[in-house]
C-alpha atoms as a PDB file:
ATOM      1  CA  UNK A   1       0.121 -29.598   8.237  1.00  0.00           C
ATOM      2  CA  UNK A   2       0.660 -31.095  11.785  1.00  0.00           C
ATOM      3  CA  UNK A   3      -0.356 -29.489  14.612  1.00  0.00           C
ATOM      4  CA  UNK A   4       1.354 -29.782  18.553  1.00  0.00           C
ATOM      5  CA  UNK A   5       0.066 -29.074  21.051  1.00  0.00           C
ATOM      6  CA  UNK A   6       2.105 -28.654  24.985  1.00  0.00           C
ATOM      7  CA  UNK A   7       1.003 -27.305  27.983  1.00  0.00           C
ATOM      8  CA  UNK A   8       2.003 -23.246  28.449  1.00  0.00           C
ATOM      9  CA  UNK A   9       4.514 -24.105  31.357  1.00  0.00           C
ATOM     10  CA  UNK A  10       6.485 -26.267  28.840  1.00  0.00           C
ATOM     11  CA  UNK A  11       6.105 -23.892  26.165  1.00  0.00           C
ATOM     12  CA  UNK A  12       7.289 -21.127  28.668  1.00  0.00           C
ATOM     13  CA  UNK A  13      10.394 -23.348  29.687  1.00  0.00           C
ATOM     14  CA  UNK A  14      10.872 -23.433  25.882  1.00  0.00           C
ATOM     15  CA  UNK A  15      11.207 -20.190  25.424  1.00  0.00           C
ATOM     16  CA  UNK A  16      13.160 -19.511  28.237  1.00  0.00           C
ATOM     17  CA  UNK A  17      15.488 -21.426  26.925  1.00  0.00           C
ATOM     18  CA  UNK A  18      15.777 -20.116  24.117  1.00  0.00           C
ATOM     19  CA  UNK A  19      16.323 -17.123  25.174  1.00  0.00           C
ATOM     20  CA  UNK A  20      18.963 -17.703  27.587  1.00  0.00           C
ATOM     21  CA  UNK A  21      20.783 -19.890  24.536  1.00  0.00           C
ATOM     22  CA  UNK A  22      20.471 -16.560  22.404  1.00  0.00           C
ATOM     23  CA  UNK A  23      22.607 -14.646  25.560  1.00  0.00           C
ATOM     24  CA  UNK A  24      24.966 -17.083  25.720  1.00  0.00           C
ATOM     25  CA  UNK A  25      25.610 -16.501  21.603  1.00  0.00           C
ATOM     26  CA  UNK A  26      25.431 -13.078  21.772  1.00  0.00           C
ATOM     27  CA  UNK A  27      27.957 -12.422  24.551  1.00  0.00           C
ATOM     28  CA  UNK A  28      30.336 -15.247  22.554  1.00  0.00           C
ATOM     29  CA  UNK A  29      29.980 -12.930  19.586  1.00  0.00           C
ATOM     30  CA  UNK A  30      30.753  -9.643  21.762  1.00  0.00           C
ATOM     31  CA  UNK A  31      33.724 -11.574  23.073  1.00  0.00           C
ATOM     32  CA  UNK A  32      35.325 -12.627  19.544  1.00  0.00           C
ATOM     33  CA  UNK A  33      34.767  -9.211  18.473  1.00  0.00           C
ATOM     34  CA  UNK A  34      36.905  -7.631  20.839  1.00  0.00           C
ATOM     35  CA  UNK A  35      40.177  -6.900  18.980  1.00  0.00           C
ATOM     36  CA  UNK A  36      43.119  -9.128  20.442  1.00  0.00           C
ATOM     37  CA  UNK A  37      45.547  -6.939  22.000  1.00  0.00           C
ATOM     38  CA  UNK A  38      48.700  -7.425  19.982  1.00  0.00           C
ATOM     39  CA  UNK A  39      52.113  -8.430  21.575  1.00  0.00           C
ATOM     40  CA  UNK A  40      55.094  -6.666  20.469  1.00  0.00           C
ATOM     41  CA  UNK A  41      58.660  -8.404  20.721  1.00  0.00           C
ATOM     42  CA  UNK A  42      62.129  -7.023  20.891  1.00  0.00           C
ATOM     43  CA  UNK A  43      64.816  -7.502  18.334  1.00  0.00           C
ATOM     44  CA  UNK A  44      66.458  -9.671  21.429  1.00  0.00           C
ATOM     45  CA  UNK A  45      63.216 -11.065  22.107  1.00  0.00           C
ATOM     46  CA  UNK A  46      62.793 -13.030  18.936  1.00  0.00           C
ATOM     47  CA  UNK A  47      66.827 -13.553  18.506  1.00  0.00           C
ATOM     48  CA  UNK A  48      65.811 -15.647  21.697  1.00  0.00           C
ATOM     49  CA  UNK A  49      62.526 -17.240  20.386  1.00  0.00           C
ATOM     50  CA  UNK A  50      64.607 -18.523  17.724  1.00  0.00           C
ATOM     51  CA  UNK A  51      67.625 -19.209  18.712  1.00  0.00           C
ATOM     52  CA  UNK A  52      69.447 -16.862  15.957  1.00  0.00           C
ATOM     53  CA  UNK A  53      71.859 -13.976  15.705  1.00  0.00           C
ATOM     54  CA  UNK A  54      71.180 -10.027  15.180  1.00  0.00           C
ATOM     55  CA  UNK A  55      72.819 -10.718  11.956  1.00  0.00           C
ATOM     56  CA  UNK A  56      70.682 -13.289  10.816  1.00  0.00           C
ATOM     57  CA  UNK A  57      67.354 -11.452  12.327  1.00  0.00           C
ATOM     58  CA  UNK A  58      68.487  -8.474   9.852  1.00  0.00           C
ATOM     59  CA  UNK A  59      69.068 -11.182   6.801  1.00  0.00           C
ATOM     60  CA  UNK A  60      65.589 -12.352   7.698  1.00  0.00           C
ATOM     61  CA  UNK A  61      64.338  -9.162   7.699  1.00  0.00           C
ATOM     62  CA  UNK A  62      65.557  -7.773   4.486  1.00  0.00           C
ATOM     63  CA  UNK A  63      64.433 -10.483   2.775  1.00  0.00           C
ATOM     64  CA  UNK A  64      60.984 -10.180   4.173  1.00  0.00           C
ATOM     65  CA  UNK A  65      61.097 -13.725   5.694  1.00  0.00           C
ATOM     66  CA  UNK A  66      59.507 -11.781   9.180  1.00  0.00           C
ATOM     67  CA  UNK A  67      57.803  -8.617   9.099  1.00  0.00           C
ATOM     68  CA  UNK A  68      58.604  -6.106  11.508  1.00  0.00           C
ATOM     69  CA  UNK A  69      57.940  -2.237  12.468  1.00  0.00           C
ATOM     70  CA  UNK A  70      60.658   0.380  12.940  1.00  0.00           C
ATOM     71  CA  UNK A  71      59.792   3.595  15.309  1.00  0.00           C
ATOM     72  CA  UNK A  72      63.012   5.280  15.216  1.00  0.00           C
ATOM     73  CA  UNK A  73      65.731   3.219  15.697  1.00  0.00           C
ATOM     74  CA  UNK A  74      63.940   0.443  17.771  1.00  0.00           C
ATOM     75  CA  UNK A  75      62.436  -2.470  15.825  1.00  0.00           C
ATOM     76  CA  UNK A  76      59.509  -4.727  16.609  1.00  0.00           C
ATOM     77  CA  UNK A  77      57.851  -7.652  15.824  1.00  0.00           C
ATOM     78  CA  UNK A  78      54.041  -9.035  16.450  1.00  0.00           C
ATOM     79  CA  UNK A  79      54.145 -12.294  18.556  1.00  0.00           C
ATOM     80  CA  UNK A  80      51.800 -14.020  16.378  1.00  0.00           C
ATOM     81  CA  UNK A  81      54.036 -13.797  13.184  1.00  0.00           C
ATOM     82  CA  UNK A  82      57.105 -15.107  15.158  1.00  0.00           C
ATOM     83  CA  UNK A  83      54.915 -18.106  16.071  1.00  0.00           C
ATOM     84  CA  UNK A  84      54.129 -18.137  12.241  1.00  0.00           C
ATOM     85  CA  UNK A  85      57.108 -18.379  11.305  1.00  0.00           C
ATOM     86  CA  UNK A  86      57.736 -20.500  13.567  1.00  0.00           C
ATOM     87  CA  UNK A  87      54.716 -22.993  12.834  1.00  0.00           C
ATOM     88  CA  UNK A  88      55.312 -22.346   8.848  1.00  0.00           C
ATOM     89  CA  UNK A  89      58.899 -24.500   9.306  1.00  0.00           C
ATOM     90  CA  UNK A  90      58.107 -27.173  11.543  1.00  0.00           C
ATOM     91  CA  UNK A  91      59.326 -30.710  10.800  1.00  0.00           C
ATOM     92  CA  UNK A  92      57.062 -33.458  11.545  1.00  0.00           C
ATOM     93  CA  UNK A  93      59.152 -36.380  12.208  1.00  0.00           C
ATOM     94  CA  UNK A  94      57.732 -39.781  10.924  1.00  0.00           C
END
């Protein structure tokens, strides 16, 4: 077994260190834990995203291409799975 030995200042500066390495992770882990607010779009929001009629928002709809939420008679749909979508049917050109 090998033993090392350092003067107490460094050792101290060591474990200061340390310690201010373990805030740093432990606010970065408060931060990602922090649920992401969620962005709701219109019907004419998205019909503008991507470029499409009503009529083919519904057709998308029905056939659960997008998912959406209905409250009432006003339909939404989450930002991030327009940009799913969106990211899903992208064509690299070569």
């Amino acid at each position: 077994m090998d033993c090392i030995l350092i003067e107490t200042s460094a050792y101290n500066d060591l474990q200061a260190h340390i310690q201010c390495l373990l805030e740093r992770v432990s606010a970065l882990q408060q931060l990602s834990d922090k649920p992401r607010s969620v962005r709701w779009l219109t019907t004419d929001d998205v019909c503008k995203a991507l470029s499409i009629t009503k009529r083919a928002l519904q057709y998308y709809r029905s056939c659960g291409i997008i998912p959406y939420t209905s409250m009432g008679n006003k339909v939404l749909f989450r930002e991030d799975d327009v940009r799913r979508l969106l990211e899903k049917n992208l064509i690299h050109n070569a």
